[in-house]
N, C-alpha and C. Protein backbone atom coordinates (compact mmCIF):
# COMPACT_ATOMS: atom_id res chain seq x y z
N UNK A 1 5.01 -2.96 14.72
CA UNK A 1 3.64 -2.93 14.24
C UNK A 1 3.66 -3.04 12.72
N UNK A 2 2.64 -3.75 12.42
CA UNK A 2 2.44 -3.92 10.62
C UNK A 2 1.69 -3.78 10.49
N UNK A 3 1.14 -2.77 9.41
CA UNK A 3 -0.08 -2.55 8.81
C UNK A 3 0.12 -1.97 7.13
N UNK A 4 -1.14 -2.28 6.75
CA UNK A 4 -1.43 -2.58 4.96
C UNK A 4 -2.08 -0.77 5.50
N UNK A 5 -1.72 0.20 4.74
CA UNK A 5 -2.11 1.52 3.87
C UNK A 5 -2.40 1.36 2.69
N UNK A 6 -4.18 1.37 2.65
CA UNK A 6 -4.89 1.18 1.41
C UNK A 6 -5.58 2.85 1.38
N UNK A 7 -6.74 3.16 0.00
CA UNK A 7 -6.52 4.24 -0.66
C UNK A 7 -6.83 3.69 -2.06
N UNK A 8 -7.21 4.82 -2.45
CA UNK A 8 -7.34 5.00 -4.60
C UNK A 8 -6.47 5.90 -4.21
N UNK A 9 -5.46 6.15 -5.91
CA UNK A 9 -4.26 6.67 -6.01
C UNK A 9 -4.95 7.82 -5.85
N UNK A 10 -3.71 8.96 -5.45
CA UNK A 10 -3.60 9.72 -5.08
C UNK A 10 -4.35 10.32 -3.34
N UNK A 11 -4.57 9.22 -2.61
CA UNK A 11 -5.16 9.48 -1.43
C UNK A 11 -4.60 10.11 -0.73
N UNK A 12 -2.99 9.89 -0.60
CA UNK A 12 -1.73 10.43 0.26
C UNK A 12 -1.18 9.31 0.78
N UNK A 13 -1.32 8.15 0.24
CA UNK A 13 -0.29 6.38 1.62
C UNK A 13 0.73 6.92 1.26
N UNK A 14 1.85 7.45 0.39
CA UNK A 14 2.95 7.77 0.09
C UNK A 14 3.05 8.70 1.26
N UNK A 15 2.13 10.15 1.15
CA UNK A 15 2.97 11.09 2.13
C UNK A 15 2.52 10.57 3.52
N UNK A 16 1.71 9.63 3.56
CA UNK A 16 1.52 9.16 5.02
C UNK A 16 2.15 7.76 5.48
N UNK A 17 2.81 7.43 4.43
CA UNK A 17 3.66 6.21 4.61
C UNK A 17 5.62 6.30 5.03
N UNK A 18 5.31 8.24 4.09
CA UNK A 18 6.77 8.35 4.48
C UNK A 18 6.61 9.16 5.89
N UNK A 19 5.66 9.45 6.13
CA UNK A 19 5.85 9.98 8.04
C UNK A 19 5.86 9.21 8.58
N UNK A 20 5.02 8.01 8.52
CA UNK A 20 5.05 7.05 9.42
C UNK A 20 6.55 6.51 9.28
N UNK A 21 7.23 6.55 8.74
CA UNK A 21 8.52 5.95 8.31
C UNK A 21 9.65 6.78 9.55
N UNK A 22 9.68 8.22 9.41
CA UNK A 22 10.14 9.12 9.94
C UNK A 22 9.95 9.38 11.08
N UNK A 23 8.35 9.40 11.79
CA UNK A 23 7.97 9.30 13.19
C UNK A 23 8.26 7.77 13.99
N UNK A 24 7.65 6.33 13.27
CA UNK A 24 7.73 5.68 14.26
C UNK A 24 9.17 4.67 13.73
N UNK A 25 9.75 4.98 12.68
CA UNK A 25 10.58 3.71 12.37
C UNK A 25 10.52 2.93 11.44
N UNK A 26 8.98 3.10 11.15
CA UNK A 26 8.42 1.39 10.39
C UNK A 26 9.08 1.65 9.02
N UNK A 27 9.30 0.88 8.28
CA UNK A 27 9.71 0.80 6.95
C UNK A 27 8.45 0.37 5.55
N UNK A 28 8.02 1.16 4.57
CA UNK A 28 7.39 1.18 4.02
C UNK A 28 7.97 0.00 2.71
N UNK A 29 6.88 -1.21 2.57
CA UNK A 29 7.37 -1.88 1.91
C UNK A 29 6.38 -1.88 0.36
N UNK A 30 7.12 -1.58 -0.96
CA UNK A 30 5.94 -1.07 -2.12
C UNK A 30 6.74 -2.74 -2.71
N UNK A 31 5.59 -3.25 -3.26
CA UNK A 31 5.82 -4.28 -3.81
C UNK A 31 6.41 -4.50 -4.85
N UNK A 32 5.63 -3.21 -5.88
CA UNK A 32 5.81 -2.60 -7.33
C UNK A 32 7.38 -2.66 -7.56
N UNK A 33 8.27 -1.71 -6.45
CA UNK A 33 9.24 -1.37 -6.03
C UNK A 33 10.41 -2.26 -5.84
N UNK A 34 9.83 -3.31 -4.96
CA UNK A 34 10.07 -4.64 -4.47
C UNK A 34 10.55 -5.35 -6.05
N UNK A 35 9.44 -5.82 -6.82
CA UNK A 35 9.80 -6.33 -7.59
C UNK A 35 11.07 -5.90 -9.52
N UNK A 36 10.80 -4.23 -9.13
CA UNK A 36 11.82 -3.75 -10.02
C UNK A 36 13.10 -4.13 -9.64
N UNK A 37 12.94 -4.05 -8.34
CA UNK A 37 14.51 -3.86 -7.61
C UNK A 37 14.87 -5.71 -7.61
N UNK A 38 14.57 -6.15 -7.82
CA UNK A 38 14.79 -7.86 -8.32
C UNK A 38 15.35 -8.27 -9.12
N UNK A 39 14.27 -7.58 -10.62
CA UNK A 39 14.98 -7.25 -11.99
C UNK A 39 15.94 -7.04 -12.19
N UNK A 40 16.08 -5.56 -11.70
CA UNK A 40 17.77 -4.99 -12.05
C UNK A 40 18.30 -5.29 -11.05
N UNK A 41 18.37 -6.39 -10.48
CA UNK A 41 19.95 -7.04 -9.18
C UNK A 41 19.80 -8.31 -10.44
N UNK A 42 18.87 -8.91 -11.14
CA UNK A 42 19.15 -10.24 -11.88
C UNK A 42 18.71 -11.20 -10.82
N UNK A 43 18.60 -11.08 -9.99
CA UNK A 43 18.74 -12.05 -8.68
C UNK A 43 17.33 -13.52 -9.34
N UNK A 44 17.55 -14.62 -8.85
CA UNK A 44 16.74 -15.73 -9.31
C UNK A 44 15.24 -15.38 -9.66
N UNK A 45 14.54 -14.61 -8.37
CA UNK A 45 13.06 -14.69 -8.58
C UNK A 45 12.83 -13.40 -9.83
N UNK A 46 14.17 -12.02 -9.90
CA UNK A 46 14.14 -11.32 -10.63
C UNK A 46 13.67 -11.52 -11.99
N UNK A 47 14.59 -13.01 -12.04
CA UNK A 47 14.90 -13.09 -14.14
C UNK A 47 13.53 -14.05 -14.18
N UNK A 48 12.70 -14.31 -13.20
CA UNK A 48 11.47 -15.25 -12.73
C UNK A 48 10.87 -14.40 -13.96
N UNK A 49 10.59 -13.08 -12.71
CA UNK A 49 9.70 -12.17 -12.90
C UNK A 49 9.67 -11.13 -13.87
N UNK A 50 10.83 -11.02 -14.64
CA UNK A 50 10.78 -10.58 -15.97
C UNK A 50 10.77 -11.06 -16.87
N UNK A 51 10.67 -12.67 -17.23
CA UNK A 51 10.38 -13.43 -18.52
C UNK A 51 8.67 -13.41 -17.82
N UNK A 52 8.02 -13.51 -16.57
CA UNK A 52 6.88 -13.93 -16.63
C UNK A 52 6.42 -12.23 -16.99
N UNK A 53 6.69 -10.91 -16.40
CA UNK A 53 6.09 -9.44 -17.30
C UNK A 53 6.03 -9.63 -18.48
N UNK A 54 7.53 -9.95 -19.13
CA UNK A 54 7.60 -10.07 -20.83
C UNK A 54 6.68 -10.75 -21.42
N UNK A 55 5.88 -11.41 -20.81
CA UNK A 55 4.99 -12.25 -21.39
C UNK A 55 3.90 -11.95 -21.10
N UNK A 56 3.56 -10.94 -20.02
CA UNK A 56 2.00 -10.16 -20.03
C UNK A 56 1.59 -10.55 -18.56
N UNK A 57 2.41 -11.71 -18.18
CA UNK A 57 1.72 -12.34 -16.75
C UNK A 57 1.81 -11.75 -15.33
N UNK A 58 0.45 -11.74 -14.88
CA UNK A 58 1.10 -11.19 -13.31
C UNK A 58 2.09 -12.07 -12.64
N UNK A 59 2.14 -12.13 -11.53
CA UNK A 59 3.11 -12.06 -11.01
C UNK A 59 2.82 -13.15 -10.00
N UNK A 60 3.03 -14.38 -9.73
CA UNK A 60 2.32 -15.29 -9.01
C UNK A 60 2.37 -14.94 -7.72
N UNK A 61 0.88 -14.65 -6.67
CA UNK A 61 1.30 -14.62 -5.31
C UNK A 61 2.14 -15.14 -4.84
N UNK A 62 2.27 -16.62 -4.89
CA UNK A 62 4.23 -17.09 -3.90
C UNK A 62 5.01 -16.56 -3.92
N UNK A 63 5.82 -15.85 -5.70
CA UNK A 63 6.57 -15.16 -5.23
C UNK A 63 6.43 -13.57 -4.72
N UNK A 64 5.49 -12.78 -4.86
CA UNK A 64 5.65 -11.84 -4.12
C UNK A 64 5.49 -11.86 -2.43
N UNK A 65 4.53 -12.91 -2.41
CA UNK A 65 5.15 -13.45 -0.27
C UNK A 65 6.18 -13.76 -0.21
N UNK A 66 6.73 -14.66 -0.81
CA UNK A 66 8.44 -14.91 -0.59
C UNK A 66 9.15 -13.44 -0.46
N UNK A 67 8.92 -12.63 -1.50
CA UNK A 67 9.69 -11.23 -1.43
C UNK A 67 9.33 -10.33 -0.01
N UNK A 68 8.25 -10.35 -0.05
CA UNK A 68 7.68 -10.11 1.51
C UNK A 68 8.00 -10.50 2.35
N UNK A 69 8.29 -11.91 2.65
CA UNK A 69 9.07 -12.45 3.64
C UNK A 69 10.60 -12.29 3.65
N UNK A 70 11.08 -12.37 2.93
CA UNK A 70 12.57 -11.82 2.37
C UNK A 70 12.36 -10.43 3.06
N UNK A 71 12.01 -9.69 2.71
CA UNK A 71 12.37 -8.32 3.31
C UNK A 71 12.00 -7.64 4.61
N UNK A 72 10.49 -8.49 5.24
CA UNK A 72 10.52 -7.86 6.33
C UNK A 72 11.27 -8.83 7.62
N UNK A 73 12.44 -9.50 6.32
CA UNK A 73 12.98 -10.42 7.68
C UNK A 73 14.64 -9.31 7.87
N UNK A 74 14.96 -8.23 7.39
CA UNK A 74 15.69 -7.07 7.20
C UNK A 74 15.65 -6.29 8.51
N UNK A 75 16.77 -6.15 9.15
CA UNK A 75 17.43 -5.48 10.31
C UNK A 75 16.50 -3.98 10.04
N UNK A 76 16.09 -3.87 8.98
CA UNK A 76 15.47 -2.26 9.31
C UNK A 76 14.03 -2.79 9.03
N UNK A 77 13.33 -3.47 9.25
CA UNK A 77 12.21 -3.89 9.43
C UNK A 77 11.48 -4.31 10.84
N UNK A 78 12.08 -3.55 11.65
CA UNK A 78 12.51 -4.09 12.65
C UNK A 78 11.19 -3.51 13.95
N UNK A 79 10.52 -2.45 13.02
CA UNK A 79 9.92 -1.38 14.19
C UNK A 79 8.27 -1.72 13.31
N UNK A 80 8.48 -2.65 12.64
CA UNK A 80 7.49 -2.92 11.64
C UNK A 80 7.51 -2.55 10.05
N UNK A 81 6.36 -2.95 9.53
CA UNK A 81 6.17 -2.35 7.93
C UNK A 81 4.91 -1.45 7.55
N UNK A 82 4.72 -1.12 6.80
CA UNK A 82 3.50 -0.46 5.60
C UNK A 82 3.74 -1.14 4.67
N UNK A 83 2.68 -1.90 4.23
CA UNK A 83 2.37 -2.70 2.81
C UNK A 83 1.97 -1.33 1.79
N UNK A 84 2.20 -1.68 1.27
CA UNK A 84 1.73 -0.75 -0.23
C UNK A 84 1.44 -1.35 -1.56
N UNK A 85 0.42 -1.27 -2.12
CA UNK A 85 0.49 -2.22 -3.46
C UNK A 85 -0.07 -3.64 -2.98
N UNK A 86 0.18 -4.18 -1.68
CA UNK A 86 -0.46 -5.85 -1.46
C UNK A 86 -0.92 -5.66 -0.11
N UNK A 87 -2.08 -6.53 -0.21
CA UNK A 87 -2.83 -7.69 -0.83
C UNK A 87 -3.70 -7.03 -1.40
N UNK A 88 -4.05 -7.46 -2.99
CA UNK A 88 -5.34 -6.54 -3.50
C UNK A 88 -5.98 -7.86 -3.77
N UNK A 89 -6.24 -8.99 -3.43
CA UNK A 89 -7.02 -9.92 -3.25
C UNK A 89 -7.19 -10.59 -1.93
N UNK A 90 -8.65 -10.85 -2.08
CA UNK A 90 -9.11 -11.72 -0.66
C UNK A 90 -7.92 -12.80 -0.47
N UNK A 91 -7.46 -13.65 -1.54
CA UNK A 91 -6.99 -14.79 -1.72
C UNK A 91 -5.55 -14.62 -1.26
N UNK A 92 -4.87 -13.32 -1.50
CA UNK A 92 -3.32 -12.89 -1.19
C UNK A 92 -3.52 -12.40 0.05
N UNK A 93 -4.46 -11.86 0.34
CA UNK A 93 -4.80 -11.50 2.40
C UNK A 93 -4.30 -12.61 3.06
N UNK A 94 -5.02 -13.80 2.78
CA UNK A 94 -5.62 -15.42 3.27
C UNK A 94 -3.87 -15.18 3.38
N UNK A 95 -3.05 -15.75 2.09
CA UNK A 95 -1.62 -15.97 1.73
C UNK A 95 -0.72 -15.29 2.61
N UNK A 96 -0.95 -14.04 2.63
CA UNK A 96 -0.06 -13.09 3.52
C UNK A 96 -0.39 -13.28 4.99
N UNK A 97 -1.45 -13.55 5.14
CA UNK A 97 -1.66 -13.76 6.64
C UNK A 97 -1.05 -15.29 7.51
N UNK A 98 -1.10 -16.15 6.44
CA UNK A 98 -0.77 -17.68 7.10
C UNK A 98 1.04 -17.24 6.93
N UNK A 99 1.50 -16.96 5.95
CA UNK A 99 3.25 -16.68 5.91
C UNK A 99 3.46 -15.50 7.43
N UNK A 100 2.99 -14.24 7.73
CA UNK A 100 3.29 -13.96 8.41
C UNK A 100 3.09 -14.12 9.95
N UNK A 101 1.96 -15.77 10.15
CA UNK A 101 1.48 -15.99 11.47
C UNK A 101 2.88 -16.88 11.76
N UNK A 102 3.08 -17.47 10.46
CA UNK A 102 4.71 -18.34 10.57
C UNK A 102 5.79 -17.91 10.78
N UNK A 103 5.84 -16.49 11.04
CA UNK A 103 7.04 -15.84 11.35
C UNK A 103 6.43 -15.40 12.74
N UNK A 104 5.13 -15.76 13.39
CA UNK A 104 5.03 -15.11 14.77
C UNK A 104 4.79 -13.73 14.36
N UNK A 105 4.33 -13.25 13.09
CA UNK A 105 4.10 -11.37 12.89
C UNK A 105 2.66 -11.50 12.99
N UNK A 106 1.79 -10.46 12.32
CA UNK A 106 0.42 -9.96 11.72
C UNK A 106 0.36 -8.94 11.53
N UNK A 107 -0.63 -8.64 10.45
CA UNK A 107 -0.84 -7.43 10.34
C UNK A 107 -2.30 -6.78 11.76
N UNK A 108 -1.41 -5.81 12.07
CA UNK A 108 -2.27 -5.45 13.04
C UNK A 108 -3.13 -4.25 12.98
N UNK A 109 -3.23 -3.67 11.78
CA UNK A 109 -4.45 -2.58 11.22
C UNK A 109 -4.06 -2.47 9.29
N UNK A 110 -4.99 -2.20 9.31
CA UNK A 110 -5.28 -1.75 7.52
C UNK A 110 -6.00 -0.35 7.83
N UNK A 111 -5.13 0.41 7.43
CA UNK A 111 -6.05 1.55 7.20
C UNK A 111 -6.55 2.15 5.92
N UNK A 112 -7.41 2.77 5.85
CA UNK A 112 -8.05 3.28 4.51
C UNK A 112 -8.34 4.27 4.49
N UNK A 113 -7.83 5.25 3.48
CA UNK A 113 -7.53 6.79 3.54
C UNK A 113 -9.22 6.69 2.55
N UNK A 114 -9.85 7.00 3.29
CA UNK A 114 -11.06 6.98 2.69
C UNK A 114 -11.52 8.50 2.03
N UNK A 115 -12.17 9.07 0.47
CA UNK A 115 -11.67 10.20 -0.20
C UNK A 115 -13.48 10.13 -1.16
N UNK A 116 -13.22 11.49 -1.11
CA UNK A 116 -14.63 11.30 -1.97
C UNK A 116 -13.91 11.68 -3.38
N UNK A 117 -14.35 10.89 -4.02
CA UNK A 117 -13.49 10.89 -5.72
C UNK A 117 -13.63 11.90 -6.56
N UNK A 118 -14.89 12.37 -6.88
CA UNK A 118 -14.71 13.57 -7.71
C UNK A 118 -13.90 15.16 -6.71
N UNK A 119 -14.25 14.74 -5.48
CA UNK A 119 -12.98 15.83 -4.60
C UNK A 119 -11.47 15.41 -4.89
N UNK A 120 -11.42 14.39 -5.31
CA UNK A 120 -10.04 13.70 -5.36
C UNK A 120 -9.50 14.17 -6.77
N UNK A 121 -10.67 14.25 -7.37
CA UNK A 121 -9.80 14.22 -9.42
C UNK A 121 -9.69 15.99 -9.25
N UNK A 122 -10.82 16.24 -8.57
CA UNK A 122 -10.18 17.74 -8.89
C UNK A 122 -8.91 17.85 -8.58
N UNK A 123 -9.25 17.76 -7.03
CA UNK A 123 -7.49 18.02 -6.18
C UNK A 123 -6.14 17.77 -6.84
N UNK A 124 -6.79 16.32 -7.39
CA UNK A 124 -5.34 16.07 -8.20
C UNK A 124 -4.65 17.03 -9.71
N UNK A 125 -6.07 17.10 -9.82
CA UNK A 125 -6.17 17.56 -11.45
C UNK A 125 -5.72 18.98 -11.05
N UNK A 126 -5.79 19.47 -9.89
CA UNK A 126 -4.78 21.08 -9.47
C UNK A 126 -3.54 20.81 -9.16
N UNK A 127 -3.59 19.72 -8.83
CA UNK A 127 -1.90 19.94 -8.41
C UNK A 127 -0.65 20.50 -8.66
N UNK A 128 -1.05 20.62 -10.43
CA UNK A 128 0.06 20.90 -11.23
C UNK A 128 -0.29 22.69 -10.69
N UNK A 129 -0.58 23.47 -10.00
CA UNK A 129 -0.85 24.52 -9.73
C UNK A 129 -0.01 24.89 -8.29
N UNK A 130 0.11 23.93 -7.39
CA UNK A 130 1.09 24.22 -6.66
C UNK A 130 2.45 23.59 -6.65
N UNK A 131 2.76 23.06 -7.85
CA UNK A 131 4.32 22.67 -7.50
C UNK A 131 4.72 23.07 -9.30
N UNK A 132 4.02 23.96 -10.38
CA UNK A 132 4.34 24.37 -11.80
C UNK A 132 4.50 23.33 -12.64
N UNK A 133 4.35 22.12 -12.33
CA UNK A 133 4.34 20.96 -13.05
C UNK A 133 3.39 20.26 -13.04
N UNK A 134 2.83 19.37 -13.84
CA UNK A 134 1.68 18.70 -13.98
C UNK A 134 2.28 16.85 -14.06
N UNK A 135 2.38 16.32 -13.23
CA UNK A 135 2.55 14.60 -13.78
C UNK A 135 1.58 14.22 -14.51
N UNK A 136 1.85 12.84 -15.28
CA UNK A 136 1.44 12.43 -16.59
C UNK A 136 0.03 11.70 -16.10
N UNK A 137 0.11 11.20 -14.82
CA UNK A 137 -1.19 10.67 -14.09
C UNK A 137 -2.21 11.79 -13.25
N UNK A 138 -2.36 12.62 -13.38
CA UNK A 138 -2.94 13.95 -13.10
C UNK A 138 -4.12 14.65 -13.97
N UNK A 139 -4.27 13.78 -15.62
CA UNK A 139 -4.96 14.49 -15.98
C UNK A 139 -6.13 13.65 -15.54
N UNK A 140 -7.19 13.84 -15.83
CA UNK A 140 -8.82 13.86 -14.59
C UNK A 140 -9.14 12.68 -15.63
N UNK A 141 -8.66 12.18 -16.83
CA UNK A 141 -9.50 10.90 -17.63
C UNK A 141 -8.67 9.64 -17.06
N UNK A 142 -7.44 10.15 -16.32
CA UNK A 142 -6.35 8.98 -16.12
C UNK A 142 -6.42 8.63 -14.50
N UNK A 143 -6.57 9.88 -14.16
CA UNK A 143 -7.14 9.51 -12.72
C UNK A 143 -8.61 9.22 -12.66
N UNK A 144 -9.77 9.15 -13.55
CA UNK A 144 -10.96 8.11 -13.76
C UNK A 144 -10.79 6.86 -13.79
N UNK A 145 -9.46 6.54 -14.81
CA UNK A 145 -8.96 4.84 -15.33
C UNK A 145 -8.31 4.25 -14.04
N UNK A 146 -7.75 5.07 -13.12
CA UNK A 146 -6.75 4.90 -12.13
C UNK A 146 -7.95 3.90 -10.61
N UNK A 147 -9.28 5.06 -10.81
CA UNK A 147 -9.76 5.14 -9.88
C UNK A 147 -10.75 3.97 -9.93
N UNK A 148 -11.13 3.65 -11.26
CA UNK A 148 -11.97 2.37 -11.65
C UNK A 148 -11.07 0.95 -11.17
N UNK A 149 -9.69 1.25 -11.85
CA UNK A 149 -9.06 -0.01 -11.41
C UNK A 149 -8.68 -0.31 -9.95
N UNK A 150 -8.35 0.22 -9.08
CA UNK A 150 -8.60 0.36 -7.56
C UNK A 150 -10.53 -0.15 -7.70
N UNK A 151 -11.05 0.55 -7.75
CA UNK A 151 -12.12 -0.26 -7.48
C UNK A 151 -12.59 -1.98 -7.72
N UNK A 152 -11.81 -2.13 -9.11
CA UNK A 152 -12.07 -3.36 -8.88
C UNK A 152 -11.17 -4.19 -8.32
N UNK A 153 -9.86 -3.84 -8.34
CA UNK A 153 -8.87 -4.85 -7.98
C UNK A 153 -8.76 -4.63 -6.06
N UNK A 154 -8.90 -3.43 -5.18
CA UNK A 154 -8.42 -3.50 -4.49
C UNK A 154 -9.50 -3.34 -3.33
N UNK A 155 -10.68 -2.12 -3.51
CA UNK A 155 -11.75 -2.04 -2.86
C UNK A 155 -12.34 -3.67 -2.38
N UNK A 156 -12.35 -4.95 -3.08
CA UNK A 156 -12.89 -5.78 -2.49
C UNK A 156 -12.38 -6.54 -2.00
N UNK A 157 -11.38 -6.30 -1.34
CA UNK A 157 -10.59 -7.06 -0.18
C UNK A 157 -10.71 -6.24 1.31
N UNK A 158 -11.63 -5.32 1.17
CA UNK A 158 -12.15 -4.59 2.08
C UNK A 158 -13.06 -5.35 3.65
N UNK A 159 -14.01 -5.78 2.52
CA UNK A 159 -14.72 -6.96 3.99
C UNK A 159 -13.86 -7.74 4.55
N UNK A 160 -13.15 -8.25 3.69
CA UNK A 160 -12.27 -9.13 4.35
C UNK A 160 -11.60 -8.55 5.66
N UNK A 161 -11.06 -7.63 5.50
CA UNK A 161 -10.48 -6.57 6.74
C UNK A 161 -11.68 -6.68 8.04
N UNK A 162 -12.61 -6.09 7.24
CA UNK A 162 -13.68 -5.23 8.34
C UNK A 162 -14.43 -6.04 8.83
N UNK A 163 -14.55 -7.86 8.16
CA UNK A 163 -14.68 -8.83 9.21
C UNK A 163 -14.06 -9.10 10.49
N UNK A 164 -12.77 -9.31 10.28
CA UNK A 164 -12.09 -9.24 11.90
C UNK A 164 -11.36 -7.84 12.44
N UNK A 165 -12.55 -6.84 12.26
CA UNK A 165 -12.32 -5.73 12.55
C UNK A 165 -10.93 -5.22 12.46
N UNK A 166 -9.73 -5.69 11.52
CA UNK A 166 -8.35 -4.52 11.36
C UNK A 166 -8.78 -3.38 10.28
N UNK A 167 -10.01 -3.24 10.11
CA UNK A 167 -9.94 -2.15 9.20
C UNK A 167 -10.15 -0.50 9.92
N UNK A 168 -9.73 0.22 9.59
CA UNK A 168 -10.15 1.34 10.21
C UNK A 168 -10.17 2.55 9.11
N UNK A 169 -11.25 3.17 9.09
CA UNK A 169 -10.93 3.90 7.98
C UNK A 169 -11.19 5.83 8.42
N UNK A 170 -10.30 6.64 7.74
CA UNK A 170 -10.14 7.40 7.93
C UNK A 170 -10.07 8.28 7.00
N UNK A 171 -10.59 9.85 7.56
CA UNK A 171 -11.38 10.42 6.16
C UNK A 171 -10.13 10.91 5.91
N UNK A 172 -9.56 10.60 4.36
CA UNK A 172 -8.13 11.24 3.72
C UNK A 172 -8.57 12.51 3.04
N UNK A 173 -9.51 13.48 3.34
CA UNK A 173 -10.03 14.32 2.45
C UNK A 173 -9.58 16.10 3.55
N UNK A 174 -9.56 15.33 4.93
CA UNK A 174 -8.68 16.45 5.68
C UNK A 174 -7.45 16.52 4.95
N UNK A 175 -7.22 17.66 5.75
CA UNK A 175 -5.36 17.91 5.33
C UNK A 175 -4.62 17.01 5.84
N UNK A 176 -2.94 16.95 5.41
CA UNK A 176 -2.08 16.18 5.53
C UNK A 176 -1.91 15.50 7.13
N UNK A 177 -1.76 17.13 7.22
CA UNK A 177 -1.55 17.01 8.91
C UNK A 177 -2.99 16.25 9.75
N UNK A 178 -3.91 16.44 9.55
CA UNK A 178 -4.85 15.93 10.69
C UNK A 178 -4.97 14.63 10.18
N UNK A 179 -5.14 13.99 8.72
CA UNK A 179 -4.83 12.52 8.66
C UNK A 179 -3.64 11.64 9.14
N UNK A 180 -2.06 12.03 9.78
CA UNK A 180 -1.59 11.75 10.10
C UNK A 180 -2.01 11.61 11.61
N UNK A 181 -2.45 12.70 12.07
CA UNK A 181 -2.89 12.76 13.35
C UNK A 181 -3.69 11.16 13.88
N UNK A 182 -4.81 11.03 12.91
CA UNK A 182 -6.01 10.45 12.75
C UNK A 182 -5.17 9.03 13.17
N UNK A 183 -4.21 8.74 12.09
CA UNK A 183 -3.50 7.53 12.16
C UNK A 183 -2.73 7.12 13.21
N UNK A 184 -2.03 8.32 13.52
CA UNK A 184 -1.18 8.64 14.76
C UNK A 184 -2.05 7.50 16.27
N UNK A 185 -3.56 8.19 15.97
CA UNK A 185 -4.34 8.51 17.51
C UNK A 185 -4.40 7.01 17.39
N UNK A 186 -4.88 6.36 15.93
CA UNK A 186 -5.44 5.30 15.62
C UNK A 186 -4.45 4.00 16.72
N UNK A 187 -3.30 4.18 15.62
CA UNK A 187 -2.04 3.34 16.04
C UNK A 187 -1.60 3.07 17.72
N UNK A 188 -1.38 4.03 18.34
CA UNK A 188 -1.17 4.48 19.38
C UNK A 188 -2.42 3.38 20.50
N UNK A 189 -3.93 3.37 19.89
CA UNK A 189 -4.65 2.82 20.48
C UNK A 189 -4.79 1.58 20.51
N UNK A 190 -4.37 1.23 19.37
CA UNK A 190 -4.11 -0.94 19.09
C UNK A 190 -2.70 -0.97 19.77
N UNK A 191 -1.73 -0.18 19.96
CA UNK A 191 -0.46 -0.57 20.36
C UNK A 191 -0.62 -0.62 21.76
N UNK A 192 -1.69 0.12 22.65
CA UNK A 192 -1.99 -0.14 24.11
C UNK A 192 -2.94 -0.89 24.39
């Protein structure tokens, strides 16, 4: 099974990307991640993609589908993926969807840890209260900047989903445990 885990930062796709990892198998694929790990191997599309950063430029959709395709063609990709980080355009959906109908895959849900935001900046903005540390993206003006840019870059690739109904969205504002659940029940029901 493949599915895109969307969210404004700090929703939880991380802690619900690494259960899903742990419960069903699937392998969580971060693009961000994807493309550091390019860099420092040097590898062709790597030294691509660090003269095109050095220069301010994103990152051309081809090659991050190519990297996508590259990796979920990986012996541990095997039980499926979690996208993370892509598609945050209608136009890279379209892209990702024709490359993976060519491998015979699809994505077969998008879920959306759906969060009410000023519950979210607080939450976050406590965090540093249960673990004595505070991260540098935690303070409540950075998680505002965080939460604007998700809105524009990633929120509108949303219809696109919820046209051919893979979207499903789910309130991320429960606890850990019952949003896993949520996803759990979700998954379980497209897989029968």
């Amino acid at each position: 099974m493949n599915i895109i885990l969307l969210g404004p930062p700090g929703a939880g796709k991380g802690t619900q990307a690494k259960r899903l990892e742990a419960n069903r198998g699937m392998k969580q694929i971060s693009t961000g991640d994807m493309l550091r790990a390019e860099v420092k191997a040097e590898t062709p599309i790597g030294r691509e993609v660090k003269e095109l950063m050095a220069k301010g430029h994103f990152v051309p959709d081809p090659i991050i589908v190519q990297m996508i395709e590259n990796r979920i063609a990986q012996p541990d990709c095997g039980e499926g993926v979690i996208l993370d980080g892509f598609p945050r355009t209608e136009s890279q959906a379209e892209v990702l969807d024709s490359m993976l109908k060519e491998q015979g895959l699809k994505i077969d849900a998008v879920i959306l840890l759906d969060v009410d935001e000023e519950a979210l900046v607080k939450r976050l903005s406590e965090r540093q209260h249960e673990d004595g540390s505070r991260r540098a993206d935690d303070h409540p003006e950075v998680i505002h900047a965080r939460l604007e840019v998700y809105r524009k870059q990633t929120a509108p690739i949303l219809p696109y989903y919820e046209q051919n109904g893979r979207l499903k969205r789910i309130d991320g504002m429960q606890d850990v445990e019952a949003v896993g659940k949520a996803i759990d029940a979700f998954l379980d029901q497209i897989a029968s």
